[in-house]
PDB file of N, CA and C in Angstrom:
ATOM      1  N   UNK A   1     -13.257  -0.780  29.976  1.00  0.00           N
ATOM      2  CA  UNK A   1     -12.132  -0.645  29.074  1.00  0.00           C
ATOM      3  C   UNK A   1     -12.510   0.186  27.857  1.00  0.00           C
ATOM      4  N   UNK A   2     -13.691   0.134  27.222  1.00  0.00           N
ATOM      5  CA  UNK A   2     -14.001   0.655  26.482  1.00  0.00           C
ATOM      6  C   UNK A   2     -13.971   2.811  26.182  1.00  0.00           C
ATOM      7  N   UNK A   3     -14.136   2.950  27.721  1.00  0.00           N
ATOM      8  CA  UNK A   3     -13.263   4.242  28.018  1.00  0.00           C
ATOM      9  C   UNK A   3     -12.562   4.745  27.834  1.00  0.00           C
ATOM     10  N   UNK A   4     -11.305   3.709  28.154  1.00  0.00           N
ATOM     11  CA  UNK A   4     -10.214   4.241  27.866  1.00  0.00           C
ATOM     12  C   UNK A   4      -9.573   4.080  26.389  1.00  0.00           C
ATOM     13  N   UNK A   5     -10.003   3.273  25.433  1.00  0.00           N
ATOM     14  CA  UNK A   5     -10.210   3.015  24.619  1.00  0.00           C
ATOM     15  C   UNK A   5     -10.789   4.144  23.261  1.00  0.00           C
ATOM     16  N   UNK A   6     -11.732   5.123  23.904  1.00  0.00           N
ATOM     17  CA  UNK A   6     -12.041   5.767  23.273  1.00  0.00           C
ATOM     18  C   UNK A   6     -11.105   7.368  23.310  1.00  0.00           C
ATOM     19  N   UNK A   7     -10.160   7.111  23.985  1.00  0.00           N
ATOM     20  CA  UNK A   7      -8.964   7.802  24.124  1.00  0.00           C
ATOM     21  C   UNK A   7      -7.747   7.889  22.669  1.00  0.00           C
ATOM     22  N   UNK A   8      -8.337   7.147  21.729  1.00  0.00           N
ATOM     23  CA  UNK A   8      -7.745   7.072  20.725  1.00  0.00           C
ATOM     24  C   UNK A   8      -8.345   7.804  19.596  1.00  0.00           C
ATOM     25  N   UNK A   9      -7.386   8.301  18.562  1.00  0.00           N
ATOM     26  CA  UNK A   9      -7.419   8.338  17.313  1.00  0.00           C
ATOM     27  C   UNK A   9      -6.515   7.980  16.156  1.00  0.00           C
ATOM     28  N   UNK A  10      -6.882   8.131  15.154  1.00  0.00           N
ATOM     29  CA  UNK A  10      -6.522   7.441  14.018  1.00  0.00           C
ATOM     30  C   UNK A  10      -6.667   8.263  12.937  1.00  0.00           C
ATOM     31  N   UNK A  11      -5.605   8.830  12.522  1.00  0.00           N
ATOM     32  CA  UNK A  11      -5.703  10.077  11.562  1.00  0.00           C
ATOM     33  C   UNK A  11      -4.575   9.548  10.031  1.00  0.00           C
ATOM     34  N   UNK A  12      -4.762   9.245   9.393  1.00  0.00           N
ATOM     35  CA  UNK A  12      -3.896   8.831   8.301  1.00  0.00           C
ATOM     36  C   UNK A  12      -2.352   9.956   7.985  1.00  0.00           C
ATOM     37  N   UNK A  13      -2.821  10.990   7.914  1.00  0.00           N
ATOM     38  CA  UNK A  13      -2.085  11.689   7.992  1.00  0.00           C
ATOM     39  C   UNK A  13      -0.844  12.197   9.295  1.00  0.00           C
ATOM     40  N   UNK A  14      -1.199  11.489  10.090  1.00  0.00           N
ATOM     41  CA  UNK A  14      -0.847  12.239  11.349  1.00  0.00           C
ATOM     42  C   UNK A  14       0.109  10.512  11.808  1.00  0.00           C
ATOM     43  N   UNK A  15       0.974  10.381  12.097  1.00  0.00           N
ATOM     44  CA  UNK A  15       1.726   9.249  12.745  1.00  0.00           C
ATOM     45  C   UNK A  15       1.973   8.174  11.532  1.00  0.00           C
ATOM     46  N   UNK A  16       1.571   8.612  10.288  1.00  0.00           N
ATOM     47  CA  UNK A  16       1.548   7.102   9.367  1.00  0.00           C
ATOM     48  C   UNK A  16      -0.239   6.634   9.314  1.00  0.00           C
ATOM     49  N   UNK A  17      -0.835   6.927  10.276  1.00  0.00           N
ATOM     50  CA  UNK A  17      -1.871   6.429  10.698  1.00  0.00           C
ATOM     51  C   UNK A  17      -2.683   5.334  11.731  1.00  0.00           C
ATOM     52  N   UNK A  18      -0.954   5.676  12.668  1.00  0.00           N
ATOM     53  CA  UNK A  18      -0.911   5.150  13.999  1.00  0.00           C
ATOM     54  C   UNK A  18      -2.113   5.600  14.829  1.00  0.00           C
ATOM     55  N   UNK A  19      -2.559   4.103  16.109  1.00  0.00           N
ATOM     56  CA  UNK A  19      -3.383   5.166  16.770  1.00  0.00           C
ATOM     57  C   UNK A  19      -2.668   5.901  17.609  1.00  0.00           C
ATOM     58  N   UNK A  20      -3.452   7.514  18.128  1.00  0.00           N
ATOM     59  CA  UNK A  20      -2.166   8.190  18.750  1.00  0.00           C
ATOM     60  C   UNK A  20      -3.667   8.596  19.909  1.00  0.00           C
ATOM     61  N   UNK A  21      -3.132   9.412  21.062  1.00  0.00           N
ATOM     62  CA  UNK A  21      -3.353   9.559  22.194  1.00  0.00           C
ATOM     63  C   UNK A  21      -4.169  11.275  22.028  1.00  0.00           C
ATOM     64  N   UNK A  22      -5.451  11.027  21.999  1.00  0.00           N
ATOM     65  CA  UNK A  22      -6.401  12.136  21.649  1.00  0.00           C
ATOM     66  C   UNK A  22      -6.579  13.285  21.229  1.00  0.00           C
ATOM     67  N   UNK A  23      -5.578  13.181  19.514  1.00  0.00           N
ATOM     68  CA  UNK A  23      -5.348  13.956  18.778  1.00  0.00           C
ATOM     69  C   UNK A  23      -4.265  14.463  18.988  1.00  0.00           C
ATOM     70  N   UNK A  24      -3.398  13.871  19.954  1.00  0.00           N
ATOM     71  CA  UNK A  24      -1.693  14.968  19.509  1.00  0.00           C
ATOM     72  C   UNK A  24      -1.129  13.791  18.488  1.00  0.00           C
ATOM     73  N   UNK A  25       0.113  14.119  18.489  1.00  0.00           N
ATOM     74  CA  UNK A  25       1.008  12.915  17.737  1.00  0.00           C
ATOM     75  C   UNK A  25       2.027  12.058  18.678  1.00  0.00           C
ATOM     76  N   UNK A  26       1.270  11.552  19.913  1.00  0.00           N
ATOM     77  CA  UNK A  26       1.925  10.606  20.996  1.00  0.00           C
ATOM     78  C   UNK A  26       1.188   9.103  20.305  1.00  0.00           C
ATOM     79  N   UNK A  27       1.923   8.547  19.803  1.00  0.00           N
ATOM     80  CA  UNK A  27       1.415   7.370  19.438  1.00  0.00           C
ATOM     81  C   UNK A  27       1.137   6.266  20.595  1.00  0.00           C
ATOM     82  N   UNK A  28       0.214   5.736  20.249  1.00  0.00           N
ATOM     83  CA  UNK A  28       0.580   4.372  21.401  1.00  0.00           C
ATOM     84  C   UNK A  28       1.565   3.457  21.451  1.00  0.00           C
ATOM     85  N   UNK A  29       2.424   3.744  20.346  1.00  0.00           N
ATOM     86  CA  UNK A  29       3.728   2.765  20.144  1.00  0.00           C
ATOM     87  C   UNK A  29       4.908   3.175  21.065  1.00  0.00           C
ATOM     88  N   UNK A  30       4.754   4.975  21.122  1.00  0.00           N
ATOM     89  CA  UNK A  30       5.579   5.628  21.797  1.00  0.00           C
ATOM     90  C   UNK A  30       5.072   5.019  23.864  1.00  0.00           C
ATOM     91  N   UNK A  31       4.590   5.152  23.755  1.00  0.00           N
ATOM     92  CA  UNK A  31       3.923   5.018  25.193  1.00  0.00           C
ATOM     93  C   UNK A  31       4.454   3.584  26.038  1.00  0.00           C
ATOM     94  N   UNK A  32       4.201   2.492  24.774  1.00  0.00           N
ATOM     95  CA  UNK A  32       4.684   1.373  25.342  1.00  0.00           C
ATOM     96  C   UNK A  32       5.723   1.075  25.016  1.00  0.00           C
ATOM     97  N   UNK A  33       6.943   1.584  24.443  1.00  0.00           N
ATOM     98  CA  UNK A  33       8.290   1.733  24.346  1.00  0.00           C
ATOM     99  C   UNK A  33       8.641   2.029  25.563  1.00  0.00           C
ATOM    100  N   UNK A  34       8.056   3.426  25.848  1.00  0.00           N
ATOM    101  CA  UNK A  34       8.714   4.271  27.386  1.00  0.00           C
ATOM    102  C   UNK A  34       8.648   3.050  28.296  1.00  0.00           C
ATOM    103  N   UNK A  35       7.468   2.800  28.228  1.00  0.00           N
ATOM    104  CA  UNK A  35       7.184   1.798  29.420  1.00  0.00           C
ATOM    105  C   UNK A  35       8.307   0.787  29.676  1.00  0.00           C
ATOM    106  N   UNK A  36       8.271  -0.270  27.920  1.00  0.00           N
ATOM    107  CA  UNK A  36       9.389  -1.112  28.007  1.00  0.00           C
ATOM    108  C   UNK A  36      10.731  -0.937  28.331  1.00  0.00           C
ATOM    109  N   UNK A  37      11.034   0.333  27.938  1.00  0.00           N
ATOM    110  CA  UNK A  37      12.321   0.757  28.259  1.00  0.00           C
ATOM    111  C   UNK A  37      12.762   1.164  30.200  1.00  0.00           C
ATOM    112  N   UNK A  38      11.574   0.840  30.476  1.00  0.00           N
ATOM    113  CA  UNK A  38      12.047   0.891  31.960  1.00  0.00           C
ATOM    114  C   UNK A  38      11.416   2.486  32.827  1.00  0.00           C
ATOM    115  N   UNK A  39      10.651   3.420  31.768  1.00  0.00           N
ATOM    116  CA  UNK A  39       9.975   4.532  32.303  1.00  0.00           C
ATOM    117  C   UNK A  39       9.388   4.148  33.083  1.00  0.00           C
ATOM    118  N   UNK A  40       8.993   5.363  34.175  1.00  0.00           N
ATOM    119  CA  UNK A  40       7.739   5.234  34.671  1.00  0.00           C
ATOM    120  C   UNK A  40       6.357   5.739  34.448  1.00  0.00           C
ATOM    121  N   UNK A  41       5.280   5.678  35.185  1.00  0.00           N
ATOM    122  CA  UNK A  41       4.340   6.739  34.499  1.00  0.00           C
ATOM    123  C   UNK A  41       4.990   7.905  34.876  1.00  0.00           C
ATOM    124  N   UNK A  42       5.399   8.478  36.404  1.00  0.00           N
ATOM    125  CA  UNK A  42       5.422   9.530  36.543  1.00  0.00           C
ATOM    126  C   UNK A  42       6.514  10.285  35.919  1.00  0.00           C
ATOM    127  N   UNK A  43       7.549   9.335  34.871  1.00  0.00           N
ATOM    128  CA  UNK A  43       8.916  10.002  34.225  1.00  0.00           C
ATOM    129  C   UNK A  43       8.218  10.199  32.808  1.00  0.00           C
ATOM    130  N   UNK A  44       7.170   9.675  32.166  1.00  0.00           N
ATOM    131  CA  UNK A  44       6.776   9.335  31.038  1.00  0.00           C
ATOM    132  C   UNK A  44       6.085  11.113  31.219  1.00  0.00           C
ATOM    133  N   UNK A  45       5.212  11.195  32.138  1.00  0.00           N
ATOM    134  CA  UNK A  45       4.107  12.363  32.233  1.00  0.00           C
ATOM    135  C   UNK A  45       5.189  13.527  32.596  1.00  0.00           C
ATOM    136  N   UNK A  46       6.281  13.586  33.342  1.00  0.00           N
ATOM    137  CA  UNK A  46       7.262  14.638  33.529  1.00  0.00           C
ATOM    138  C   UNK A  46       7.658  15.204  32.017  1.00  0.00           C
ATOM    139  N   UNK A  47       7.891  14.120  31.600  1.00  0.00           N
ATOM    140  CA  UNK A  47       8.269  14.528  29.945  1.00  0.00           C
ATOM    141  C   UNK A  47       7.348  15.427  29.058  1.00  0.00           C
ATOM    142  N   UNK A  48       6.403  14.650  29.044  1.00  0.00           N
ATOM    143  CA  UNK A  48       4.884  15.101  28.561  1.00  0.00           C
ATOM    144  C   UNK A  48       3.612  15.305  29.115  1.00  0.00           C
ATOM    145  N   UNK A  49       3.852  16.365  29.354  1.00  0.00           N
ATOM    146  CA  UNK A  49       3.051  16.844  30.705  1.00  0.00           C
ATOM    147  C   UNK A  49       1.287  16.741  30.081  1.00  0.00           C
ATOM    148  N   UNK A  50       1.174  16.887  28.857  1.00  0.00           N
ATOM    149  CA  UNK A  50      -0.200  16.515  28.358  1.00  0.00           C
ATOM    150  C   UNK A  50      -1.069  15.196  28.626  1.00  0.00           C
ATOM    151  N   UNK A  51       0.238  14.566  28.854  1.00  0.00           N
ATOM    152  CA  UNK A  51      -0.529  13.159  28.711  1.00  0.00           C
ATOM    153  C   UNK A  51      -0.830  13.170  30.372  1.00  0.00           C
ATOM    154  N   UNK A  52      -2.075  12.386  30.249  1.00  0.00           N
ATOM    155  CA  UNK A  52      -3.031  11.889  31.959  1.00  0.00           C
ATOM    156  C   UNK A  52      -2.567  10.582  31.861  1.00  0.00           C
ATOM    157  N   UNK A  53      -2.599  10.190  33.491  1.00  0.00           N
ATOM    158  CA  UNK A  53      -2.863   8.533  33.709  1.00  0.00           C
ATOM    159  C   UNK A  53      -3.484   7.708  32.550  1.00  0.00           C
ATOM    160  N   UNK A  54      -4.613   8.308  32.514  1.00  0.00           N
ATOM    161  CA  UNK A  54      -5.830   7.469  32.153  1.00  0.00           C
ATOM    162  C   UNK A  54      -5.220   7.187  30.586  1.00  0.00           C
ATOM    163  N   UNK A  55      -4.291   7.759  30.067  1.00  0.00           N
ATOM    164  CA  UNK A  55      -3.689   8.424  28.730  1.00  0.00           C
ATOM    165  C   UNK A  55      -2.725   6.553  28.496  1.00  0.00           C
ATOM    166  N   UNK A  56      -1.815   6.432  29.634  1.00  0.00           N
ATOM    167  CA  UNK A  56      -0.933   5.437  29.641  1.00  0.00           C
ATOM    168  C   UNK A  56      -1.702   4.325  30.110  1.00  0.00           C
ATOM    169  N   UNK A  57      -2.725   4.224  30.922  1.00  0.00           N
ATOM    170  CA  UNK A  57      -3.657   2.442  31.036  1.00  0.00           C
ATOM    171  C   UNK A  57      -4.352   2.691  29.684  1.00  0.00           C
ATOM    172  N   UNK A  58      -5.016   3.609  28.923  1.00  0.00           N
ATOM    173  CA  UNK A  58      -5.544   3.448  27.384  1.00  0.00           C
ATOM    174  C   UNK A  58      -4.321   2.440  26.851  1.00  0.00           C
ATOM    175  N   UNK A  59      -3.273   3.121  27.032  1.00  0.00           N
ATOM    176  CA  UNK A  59      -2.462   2.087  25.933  1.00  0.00           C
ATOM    177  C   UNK A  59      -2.215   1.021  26.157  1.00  0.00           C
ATOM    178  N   UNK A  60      -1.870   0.723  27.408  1.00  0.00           N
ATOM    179  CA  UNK A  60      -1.564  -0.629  27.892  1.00  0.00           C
ATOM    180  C   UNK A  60      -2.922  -1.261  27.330  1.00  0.00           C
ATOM    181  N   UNK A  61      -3.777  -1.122  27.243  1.00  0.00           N
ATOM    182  CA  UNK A  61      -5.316  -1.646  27.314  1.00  0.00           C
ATOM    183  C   UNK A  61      -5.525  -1.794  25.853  1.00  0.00           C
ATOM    184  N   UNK A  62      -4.965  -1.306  25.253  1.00  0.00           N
ATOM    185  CA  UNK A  62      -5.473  -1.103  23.744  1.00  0.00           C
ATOM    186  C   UNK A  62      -4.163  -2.392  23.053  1.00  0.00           C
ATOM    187  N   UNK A  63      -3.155  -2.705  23.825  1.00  0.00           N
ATOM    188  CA  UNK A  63      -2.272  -3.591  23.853  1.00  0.00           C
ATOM    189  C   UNK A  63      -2.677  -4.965  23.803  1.00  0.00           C
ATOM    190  N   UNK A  64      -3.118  -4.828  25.022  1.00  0.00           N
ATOM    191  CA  UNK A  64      -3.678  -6.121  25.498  1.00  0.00           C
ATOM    192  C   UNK A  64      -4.983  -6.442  24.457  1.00  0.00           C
ATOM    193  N   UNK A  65      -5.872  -5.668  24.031  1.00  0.00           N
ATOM    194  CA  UNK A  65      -6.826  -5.730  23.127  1.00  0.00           C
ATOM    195  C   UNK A  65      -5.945  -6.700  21.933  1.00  0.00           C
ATOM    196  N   UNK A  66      -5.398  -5.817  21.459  1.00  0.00           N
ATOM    197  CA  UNK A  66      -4.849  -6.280  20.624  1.00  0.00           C
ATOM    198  C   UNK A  66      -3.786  -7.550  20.506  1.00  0.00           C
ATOM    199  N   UNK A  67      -3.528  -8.046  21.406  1.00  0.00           N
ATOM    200  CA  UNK A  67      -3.081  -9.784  21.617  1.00  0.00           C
ATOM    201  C   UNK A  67      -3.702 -10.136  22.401  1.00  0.00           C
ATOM    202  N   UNK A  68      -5.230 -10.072  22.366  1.00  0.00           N
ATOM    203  CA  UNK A  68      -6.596 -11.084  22.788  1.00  0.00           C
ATOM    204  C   UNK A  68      -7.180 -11.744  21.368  1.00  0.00           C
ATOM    205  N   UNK A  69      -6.235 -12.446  21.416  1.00  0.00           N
ATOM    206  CA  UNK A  69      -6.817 -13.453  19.775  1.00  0.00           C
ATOM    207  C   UNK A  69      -6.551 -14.610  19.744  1.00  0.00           C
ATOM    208  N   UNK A  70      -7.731 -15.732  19.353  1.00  0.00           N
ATOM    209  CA  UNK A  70      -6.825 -17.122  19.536  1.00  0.00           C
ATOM    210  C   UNK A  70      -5.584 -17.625  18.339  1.00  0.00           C
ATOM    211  N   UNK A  71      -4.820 -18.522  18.703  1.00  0.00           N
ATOM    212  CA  UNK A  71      -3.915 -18.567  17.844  1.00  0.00           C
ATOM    213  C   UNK A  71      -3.969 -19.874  17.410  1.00  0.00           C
ATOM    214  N   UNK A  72      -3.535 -20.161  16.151  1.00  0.00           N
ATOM    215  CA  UNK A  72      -4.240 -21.200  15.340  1.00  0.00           C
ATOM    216  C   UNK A  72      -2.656 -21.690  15.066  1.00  0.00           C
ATOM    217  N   UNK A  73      -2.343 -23.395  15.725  1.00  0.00           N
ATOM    218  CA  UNK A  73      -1.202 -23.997  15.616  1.00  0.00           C
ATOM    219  C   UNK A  73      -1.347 -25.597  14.282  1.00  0.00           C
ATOM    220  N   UNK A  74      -0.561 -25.310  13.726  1.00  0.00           N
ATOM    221  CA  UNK A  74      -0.953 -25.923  12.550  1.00  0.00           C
ATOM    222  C   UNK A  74      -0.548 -27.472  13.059  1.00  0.00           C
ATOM    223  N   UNK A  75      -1.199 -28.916  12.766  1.00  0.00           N
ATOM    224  CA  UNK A  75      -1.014 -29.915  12.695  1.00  0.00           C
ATOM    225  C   UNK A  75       0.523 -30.364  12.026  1.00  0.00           C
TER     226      UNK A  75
END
């Protein structure tokens, strides 16, 4: 995972300072919208022909990273 992972950047200037998809301005927010909204990969990559496979499991992955946390339920 860590692979795909390194598929990211983080530019302050560039998205707000979203991470985005290896230096363009495709955020990973954009990516898993498409998804949610019912895209596919291969309608997502028709669109944006820059982006690779490996481009859309980074995000999903960087997702899931990111709600791998325990959650603390108060008494």
């Amino acid at each position: 995972m860590s692979d795909l992972l390194s598929r990211f950047t983080i530019e302050t200037n560039k998205r707000c300072g979203r991470p985005c998809i290896r230096g363009m301005r495709i955020a990973v927010h954009d990516i898993l919208g498409w998804l949610a909204s019912g895209m596919t990969e291969s309608e997502i990559r028709a669109d944006y022909e820059e982006l690779e496979s490996e481009d859309i499991r980074a995000a999903l992955a960087y997702a899931a990273r990111q709600l791998d946390h325990a959650v603390v339920v108060a008494a």
